[in-house]
Protein backbone atom coordinates (compact mmCIF):
# COMPACT_ATOMS: atom_id res chain seq x y z
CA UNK A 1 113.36 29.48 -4.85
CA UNK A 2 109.53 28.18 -4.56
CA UNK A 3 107.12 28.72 -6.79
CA UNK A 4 103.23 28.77 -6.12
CA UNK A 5 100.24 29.86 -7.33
CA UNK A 6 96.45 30.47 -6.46
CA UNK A 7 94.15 33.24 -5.53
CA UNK A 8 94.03 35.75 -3.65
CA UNK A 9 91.14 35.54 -0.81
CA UNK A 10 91.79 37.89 1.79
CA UNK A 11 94.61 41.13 2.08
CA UNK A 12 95.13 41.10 5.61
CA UNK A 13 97.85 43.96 5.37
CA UNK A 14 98.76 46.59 3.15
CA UNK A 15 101.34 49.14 2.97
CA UNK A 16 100.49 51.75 -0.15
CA UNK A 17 103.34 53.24 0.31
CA UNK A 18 105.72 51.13 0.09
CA UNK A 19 103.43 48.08 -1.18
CA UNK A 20 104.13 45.89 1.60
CA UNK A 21 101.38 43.67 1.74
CA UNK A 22 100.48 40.41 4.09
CA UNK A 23 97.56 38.23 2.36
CA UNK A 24 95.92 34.81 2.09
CA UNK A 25 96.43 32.95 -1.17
CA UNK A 26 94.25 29.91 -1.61
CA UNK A 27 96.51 27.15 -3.47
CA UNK A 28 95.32 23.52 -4.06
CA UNK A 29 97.23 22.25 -1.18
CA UNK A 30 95.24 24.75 1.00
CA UNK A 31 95.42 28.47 2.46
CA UNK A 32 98.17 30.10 3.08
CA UNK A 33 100.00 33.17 4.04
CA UNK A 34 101.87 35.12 1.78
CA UNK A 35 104.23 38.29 2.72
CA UNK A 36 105.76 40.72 0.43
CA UNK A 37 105.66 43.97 -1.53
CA UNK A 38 104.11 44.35 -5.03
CA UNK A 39 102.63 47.61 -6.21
CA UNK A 40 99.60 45.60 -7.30
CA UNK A 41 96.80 43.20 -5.44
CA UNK A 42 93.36 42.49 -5.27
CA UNK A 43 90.77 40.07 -4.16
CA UNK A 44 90.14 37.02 -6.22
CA UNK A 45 93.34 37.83 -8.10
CA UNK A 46 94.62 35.00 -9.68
CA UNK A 47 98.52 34.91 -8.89
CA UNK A 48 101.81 33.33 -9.50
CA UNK A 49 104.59 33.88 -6.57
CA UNK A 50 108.32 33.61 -6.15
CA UNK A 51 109.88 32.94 -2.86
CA UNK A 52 110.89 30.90 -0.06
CA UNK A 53 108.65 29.27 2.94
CA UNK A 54 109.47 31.51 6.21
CA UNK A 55 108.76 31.18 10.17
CA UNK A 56 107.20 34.07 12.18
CA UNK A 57 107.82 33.54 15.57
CA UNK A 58 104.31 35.58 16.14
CA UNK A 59 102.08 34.55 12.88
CA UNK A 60 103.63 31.03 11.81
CA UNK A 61 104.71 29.96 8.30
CA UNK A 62 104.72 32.47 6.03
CA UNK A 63 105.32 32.14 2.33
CA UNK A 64 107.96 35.25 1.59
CA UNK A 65 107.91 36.53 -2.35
CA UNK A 66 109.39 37.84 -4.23
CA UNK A 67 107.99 38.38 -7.41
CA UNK A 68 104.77 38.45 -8.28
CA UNK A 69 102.97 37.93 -11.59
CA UNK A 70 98.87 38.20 -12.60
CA UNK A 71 97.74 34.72 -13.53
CA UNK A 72 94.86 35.63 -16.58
CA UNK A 73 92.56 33.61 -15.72
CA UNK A 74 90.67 31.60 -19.21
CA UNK A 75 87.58 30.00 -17.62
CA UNK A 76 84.43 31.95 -17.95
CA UNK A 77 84.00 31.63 -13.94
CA UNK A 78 87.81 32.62 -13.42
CA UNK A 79 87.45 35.49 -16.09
CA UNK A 80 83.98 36.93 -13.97
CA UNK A 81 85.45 36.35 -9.88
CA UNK A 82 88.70 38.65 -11.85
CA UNK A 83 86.34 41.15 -13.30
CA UNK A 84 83.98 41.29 -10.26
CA UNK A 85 86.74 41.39 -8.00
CA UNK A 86 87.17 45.10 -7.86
CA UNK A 87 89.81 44.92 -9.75
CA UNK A 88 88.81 47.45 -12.43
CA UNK A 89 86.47 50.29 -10.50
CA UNK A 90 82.95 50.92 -12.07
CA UNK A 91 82.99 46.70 -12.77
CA UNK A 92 81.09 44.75 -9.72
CA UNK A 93 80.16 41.45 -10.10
CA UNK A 94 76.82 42.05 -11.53
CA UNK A 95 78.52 44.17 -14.11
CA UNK A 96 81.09 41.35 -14.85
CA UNK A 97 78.48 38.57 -14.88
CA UNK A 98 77.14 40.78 -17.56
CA UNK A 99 80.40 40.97 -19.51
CA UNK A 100 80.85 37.62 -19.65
CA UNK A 101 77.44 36.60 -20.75
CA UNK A 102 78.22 39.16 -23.21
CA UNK A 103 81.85 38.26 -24.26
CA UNK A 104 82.55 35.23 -23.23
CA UNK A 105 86.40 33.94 -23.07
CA UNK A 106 87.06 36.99 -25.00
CA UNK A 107 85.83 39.47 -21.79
CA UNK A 108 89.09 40.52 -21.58
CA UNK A 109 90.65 41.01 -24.51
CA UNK A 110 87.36 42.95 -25.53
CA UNK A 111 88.06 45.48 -22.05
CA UNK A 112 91.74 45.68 -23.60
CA UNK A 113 91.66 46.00 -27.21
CA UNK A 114 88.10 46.88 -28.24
CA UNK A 115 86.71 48.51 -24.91
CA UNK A 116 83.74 50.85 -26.67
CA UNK A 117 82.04 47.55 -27.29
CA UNK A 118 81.40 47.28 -23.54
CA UNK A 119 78.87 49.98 -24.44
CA UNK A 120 76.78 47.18 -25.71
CA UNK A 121 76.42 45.53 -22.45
CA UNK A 122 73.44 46.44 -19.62
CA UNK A 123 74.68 48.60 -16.97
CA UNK A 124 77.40 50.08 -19.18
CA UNK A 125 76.59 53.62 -20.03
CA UNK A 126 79.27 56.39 -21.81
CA UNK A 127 79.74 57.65 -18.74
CA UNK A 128 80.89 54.12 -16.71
CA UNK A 129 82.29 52.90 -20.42
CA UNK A 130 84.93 56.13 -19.58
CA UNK A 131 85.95 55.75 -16.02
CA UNK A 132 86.50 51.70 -16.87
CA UNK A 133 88.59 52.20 -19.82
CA UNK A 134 90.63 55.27 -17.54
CA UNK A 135 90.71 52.73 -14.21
CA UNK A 136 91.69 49.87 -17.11
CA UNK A 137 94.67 51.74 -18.61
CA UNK A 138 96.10 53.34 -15.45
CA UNK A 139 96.19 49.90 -13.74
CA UNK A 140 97.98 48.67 -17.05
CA UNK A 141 100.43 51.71 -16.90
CA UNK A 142 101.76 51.12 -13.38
CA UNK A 143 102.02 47.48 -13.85
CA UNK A 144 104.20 48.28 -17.21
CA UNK A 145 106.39 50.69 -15.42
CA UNK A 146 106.68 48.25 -12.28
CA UNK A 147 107.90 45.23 -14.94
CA UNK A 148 110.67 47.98 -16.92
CA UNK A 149 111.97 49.12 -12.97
CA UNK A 150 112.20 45.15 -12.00
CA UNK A 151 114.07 44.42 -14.91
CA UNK A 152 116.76 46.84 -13.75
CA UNK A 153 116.81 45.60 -10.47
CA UNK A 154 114.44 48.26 -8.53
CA UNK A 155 112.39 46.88 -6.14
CA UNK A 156 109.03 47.39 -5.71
CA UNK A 157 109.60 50.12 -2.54
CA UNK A 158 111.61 52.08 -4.45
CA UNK A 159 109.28 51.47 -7.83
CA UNK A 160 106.42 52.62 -6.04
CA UNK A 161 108.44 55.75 -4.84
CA UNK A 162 109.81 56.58 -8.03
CA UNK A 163 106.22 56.13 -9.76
CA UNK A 164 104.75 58.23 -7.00
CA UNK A 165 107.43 61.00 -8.18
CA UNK A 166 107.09 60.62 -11.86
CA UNK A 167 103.61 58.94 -12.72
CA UNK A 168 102.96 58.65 -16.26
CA UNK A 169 106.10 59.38 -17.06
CA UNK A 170 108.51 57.19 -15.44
CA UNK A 171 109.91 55.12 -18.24
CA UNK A 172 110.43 58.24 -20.37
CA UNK A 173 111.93 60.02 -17.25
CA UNK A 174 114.45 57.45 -16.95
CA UNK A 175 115.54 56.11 -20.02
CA UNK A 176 116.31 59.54 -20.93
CA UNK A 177 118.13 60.08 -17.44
CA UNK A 178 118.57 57.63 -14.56
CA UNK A 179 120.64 60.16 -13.03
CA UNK A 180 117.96 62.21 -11.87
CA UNK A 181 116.34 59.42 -9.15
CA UNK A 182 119.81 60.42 -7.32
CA UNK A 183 118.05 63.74 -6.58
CA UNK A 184 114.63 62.99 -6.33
CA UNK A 185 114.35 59.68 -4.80
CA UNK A 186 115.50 59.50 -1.60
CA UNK A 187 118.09 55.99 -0.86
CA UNK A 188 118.98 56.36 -4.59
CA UNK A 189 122.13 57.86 -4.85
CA UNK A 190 124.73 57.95 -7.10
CA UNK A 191 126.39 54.19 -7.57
CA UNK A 192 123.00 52.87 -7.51
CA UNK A 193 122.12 54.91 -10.41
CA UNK A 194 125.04 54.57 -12.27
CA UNK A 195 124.11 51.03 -11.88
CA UNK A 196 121.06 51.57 -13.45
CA UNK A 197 122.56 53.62 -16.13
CA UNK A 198 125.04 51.05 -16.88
CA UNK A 199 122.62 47.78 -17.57
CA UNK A 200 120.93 50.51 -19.89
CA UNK A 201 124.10 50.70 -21.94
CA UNK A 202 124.04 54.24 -21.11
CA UNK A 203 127.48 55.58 -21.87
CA UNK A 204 129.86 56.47 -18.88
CA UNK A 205 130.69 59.76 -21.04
CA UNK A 206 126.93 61.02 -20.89
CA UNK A 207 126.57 64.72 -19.34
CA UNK A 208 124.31 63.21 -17.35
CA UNK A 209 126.47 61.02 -15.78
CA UNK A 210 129.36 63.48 -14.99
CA UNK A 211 126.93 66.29 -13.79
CA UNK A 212 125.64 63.32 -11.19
CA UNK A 213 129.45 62.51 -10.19
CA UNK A 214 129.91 65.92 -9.39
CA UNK A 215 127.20 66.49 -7.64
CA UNK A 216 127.73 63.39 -5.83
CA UNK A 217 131.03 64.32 -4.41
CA UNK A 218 129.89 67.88 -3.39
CA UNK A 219 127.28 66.08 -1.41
CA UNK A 220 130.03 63.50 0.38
CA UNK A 221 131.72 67.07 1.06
CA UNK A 222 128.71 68.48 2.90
CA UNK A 223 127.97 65.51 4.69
CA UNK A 224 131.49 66.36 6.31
CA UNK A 225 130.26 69.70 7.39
CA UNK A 226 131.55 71.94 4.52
CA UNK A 227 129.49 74.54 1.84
CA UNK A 228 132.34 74.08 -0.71
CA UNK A 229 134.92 72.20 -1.93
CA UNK A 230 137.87 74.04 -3.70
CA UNK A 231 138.42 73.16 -7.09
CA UNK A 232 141.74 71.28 -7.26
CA UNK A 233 139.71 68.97 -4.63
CA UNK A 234 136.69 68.54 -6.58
CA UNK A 235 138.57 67.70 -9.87
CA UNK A 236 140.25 64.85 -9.10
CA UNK A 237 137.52 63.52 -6.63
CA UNK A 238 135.07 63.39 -9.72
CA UNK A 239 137.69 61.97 -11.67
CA UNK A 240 138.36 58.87 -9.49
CA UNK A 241 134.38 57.96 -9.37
CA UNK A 242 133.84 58.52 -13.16
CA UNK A 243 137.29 57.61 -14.78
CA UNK A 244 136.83 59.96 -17.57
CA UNK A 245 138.89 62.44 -19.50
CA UNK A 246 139.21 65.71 -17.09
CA UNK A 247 137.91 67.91 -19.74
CA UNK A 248 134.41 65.97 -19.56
CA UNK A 249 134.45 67.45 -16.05
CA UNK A 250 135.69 70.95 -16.82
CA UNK A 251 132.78 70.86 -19.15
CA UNK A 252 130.15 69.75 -16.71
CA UNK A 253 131.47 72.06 -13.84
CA UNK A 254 131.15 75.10 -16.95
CA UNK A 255 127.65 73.86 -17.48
CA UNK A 256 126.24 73.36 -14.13
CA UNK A 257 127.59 76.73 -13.01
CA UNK A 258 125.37 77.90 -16.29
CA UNK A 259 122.38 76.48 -15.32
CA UNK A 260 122.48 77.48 -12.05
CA UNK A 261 123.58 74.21 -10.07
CA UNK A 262 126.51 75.34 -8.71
CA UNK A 263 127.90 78.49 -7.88
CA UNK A 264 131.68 79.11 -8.63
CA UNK A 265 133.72 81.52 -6.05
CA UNK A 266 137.36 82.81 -6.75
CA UNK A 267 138.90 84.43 -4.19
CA UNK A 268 142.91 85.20 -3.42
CA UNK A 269 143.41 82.82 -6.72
CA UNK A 270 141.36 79.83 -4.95
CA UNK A 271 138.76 78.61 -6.77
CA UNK A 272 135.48 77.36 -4.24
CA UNK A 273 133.34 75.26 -5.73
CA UNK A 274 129.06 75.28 -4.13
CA UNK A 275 126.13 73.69 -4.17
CA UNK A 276 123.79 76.28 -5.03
CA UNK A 277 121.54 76.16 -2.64
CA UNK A 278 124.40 76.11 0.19
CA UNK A 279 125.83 79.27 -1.03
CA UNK A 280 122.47 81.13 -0.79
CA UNK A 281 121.51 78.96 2.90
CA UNK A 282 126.12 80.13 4.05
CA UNK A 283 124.71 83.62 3.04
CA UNK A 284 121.37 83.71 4.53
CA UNK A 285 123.18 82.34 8.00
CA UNK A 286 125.90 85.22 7.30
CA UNK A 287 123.56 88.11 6.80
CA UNK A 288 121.21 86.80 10.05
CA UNK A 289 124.24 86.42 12.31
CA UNK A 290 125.30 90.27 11.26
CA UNK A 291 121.72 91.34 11.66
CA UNK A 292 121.75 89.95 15.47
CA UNK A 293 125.45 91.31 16.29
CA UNK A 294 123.86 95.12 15.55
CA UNK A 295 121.48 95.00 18.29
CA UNK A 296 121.46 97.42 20.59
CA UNK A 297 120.93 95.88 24.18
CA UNK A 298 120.24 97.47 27.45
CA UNK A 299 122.59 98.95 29.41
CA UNK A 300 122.96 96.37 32.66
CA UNK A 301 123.58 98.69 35.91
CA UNK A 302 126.06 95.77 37.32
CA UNK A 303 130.23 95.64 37.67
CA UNK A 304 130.83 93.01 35.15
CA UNK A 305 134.76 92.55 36.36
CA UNK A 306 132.90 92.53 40.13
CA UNK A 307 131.00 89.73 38.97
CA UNK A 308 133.94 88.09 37.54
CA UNK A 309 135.94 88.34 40.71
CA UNK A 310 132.85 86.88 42.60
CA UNK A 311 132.54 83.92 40.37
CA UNK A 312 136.90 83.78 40.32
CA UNK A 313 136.14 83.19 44.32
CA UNK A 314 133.26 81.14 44.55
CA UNK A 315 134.88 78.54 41.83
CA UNK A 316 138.60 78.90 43.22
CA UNK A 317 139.69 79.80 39.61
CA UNK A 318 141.39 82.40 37.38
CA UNK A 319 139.83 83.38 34.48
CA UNK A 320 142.71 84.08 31.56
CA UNK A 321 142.23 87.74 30.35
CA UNK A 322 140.44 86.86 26.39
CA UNK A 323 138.13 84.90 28.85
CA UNK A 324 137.12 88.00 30.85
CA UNK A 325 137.12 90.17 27.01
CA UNK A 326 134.51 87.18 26.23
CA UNK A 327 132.12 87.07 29.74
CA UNK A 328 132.00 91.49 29.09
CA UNK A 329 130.86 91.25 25.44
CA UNK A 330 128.84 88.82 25.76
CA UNK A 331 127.16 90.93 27.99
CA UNK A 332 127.49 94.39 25.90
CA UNK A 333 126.47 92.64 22.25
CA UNK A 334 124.16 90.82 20.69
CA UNK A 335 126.25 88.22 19.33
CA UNK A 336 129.36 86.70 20.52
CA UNK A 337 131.47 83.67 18.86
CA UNK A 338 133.35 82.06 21.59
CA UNK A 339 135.95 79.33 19.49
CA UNK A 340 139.21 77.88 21.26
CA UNK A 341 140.73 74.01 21.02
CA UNK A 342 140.02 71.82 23.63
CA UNK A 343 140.78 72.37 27.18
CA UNK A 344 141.41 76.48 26.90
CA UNK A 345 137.56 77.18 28.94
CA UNK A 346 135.42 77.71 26.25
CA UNK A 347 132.98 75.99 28.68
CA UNK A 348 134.17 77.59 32.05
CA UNK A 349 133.57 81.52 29.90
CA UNK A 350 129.98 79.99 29.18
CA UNK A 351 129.26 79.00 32.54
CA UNK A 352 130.15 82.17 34.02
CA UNK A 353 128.05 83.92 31.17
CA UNK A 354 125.36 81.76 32.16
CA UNK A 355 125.67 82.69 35.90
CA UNK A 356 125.98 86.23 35.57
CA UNK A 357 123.04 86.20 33.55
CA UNK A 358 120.31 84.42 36.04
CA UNK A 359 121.96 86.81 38.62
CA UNK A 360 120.32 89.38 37.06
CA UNK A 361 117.09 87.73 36.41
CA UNK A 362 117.44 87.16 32.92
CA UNK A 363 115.72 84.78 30.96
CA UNK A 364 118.15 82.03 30.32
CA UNK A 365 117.80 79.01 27.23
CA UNK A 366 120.30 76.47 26.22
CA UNK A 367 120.70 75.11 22.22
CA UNK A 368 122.93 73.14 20.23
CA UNK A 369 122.57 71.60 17.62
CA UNK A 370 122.12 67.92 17.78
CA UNK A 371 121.07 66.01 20.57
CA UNK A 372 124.33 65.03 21.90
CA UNK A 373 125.54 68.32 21.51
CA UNK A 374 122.65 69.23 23.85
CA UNK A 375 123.48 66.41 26.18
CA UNK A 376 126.50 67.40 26.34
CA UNK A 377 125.95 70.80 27.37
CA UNK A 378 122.96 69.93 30.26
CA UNK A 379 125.79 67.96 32.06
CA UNK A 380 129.01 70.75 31.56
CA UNK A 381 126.39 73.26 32.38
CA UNK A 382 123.80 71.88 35.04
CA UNK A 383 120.96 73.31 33.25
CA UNK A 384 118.63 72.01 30.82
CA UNK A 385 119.66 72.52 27.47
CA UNK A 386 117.57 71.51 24.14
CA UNK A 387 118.25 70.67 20.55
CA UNK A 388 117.22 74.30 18.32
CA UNK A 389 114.77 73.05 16.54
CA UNK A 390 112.67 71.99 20.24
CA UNK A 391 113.59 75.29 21.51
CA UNK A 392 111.57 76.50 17.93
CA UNK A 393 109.02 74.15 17.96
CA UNK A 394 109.97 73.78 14.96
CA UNK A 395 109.08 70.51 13.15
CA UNK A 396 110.05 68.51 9.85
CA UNK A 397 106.45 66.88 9.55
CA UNK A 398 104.79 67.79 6.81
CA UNK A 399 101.19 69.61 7.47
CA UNK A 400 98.26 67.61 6.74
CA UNK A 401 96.00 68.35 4.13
């Protein structure tokens, strides 16, 4: 790995969220590129970087970091381009010439240690002498918590993400629990933060850990499709990721279901095991689906076993009697659950559903769930169908302010 070091003339690119950030550094061999992410930059920054020489097939040689690190400068011109840079807001480089005339080498250890004295320079009133001591400490806080995450091995995406989340109180968040980034970082999940945990010397006992093991596993269950996982699953699941004693777990499933986390049901002696939230969402979807299965639909002034017989002839096949039971409720009810294995004409009924339907003018729209799903059913179907959240409109974005 390369090291190199100058200062930091233009920012051609820059990513705050993720602190991506494409910029020229001036070195003494001459300008160069430099591409990277770092929660920090400025112009005129003084910097020492990390990396290896790259090729873009688009831009050329590229120096790719790393790490970066603030170079201090200790000339008096060094010390006033850094204040002046912009670096510190309320501090142009009138003000910093000032500061230095003032100051001297010590400029900066004055702004750090003993900042009311700035109160004795021109241009520096109470009311500037507050927003640069503020604009001074915050960019000291976030370059603090940036060092603590690095020495754990975060990078600087997910350090700027996890700052963004906690602010002020990152370190304190996670020393006290690293277990929590699992839920409110997304990309963090559990062995990542048990990694973390670990080089912390946090013990593998710790409630927190076992709470974020189970929680963990109930989320692997749902990303297979299921609200719950019954006990005598979940037990030795945990068990296998943590390797601790089973009562730990008893104790953390007893304590979760306390606080709320998880919601215990026990039913025919089987214990079910949810995520919270998924018990209320099962619910809400149980309570909607019996809401639409009580309304009360128009009579249709139609034969439905005449249409039947007409489809029967027009698509030279026999429709199995639970078929027919399924084409006439679907028609009488609000809401019909069609279910079979492959191959027994769950998609021939829906067809013929579909069919009778437009016959009779009806408006006619086609959902599924995913976009396969949806694919799927255009081509089994002939007729446009669309994922349910297009046929909603409905969107994930987030409004604007």
């Amino acid at each position: 790995m390369l090291t190199v070091e100058g200062v930091i003339e233009d920012i051609i690119f820059r990513n705050d969220d993720n602190g991506y950030t494409v910029a020229k550094l001036i070195t003494d061999q001459g300008p160069l590129t430099v591409v990277g992410s770092t929660p920090f930059i400025s112009l005129e920054e003084a910097v020492k970087l990390k990396g290896n020489m790259t090729y873009h097939d688009t831009y050329g040689e590229q120096f790719a970091f790393e790490s970066m690190e603030i170079v201090i400068p200790t000339t008096l011109k060094g010390i006033e381009n850094y204040l002046g840079s912009g670096l510190i807001p309320g501090i142009g480089p009138a003000t910093a010439k000032n500061i230095v005339k003032k100051f001297g080498v010590d400029a900066l250890d004055t702004i750090q240690y003993n900042p009311q004295k700035l109160i004795q320079v021109k241009g520096i009133g109470e009311r500037k002498l507050e927003g640069i001591i503020e604009a001074f400490e915050d960019q000291r806080e976030i370059r603090e918590i940036m060092i603590f995450l690095q020495e754990y091995d975060i990078s600087v995406n997910y350090g700027m993400k996890i700052y963004k989340q906690y602010g002020h109180d990152t370190v304190g968040v996670i020393k006290e629990n690293p277990y929590r980034l699992t839920e409110d970082i997304h990309g963090i999940g559990f062995k990542r933060a048990d990694e973390i945990a670990r080089n912390m010397g946090i013990s593998r006992e710790s409630p927190h850990r076992v709470r974020a093991g189970i929680r963990f596993i109930l989320m692997q269950s749902m990303g297979s499709g299921h609200c719950y996982l019954p006990k005598d699953e979940l037990l030795p699941e945990t068990l296998e990721i943590l390797q601790v004693d089973e009562g730990l777990v008893e104790a953390g499933i007893r304590d979760m279901a306390m606080d709320g986390d998880i919601t215990i049901i026990q039913d025919e002696g089987l214990i079910m095991i949810y995520s919270t939230h998924l018990h209320v969402a099962e619910n809400n979807v149980s309570r909607k689906l019996m809401e639409i299965s009580q309304i009360q639909l128009e009579e249709l002034d139609i034969d439905i076993y005449e249409k039947i017989e007409d489809i029967e002839k027009s698509e030279g096949i026999q429709f199995a009697e639970k078929q027919k039971l399924a084409i006439e409720e679907s028609l009488n009810n609000g809401l019909v659950v069609v279910t079979g294995g492959p191959g027994t004409g769950k998609t021939t009924t829906i067809n013929a559903i579909i069919s009778i339907c437009e016959d009779l003018g009806l408006n006619v729209s086609l959902a599924a769930p995913t976009g396969r799903a949806a694919k799927r059913m255009t081509e089994t179907s002939g007729r446009e169908a669309k994922t349910i959240h297009r046929l909603l409109e409905y969107s994930f974005m987030e409004e604007s302010a």
